[in-house]
Protein backbone atom coordinates (compact mmCIF):
# COMPACT_ATOMS: atom_id res chain seq x y z
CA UNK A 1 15.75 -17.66 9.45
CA UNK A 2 12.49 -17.49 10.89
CA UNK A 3 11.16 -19.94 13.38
CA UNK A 4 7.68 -21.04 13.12
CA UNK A 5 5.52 -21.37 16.35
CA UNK A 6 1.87 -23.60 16.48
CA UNK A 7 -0.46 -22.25 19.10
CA UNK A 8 -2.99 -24.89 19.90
CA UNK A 9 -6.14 -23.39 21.19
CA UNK A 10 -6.60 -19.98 20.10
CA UNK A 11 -8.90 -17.98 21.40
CA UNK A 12 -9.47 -14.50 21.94
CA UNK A 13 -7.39 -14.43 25.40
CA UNK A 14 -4.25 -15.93 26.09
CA UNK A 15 -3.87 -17.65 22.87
CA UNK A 16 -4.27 -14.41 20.56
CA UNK A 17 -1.98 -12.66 23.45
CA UNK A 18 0.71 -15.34 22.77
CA UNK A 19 0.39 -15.71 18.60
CA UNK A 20 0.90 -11.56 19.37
CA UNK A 21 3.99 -12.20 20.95
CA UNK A 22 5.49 -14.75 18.68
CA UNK A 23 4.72 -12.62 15.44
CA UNK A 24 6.18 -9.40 17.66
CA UNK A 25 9.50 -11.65 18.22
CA UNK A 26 9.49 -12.52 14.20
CA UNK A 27 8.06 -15.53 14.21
CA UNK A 28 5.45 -17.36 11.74
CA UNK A 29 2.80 -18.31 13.61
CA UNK A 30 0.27 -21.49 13.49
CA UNK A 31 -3.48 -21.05 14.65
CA UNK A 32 -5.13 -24.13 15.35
CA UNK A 33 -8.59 -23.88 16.73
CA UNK A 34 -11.99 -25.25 15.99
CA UNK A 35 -13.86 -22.67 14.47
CA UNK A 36 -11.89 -21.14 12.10
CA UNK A 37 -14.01 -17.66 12.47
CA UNK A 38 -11.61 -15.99 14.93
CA UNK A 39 -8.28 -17.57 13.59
CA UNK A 40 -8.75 -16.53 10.14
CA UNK A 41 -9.66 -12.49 11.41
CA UNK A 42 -6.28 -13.08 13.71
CA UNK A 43 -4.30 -14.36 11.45
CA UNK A 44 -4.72 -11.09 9.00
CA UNK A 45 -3.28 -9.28 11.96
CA UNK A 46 0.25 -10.96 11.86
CA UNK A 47 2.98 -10.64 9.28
CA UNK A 48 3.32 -14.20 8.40
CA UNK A 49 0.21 -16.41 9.93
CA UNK A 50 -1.80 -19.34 8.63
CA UNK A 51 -5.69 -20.51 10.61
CA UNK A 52 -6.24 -24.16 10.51
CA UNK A 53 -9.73 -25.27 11.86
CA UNK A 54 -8.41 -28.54 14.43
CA UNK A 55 -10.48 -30.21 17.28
CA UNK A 56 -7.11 -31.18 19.16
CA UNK A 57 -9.27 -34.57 20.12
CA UNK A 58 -9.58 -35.40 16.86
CA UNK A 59 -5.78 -36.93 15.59
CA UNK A 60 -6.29 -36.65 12.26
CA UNK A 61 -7.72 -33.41 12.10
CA UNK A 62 -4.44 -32.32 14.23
CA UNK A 63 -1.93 -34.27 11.16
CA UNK A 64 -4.09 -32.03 8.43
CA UNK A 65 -3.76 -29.06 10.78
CA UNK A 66 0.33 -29.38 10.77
CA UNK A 67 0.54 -30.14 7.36
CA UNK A 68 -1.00 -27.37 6.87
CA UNK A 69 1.55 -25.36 8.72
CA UNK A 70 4.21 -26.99 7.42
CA UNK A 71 3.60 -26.27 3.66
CA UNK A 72 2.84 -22.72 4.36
CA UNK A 73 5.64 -22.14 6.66
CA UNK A 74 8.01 -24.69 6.89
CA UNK A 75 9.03 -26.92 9.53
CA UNK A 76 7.50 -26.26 13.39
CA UNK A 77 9.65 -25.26 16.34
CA UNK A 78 6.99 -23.96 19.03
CA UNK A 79 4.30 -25.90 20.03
CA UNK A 80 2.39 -24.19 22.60
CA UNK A 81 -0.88 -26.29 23.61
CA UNK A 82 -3.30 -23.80 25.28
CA UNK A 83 -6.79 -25.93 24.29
CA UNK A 84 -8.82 -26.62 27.31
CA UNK A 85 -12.68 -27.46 28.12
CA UNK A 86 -15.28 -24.63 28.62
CA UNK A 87 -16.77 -25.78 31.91
């Protein structure tokens, strides 16, 4: 059974580099950031992805973001939370 990971905070650094590894290890993978542009180009790159546009400061955008996740995918196992500020 596959395990489903939710990287918070995807970007075209660390957090592609890490939804990489996860789908590389056989993992779904969750893309939560808050343009949707890059996730949804990323997510075509993995075997078994799903983009959700979520402000992580905004709750209820981050409960529609995880439904999301969880209907396409199933139930979450890996949150990593890799949002931050631009300074």
């Amino acid at each position: 059974m596959s395990r489903t990971a939710v990287i918070a905070g995807v970007g075209p650094g660390l957090g592609a580099s890490l939804a990489h590894r996860f789908d590389a290890e056989g993992c779904s993978v969750g893309l939560f950031a808050r343009s949707s542009a890059y996730i949804d180009l990323l997510a075509e790159e993995l075997d078994d992805a799903v983009a959700a546009a979520v402000d992580v400061g905004d709750s209820e955008a981050v409960a529609r973001g995880f439904e999301t996740v969880r209907e396409a995918l199933g139930p979450v196992d890996v949150l990593v939370f890799n949002a931050s500020a631009a300074a």
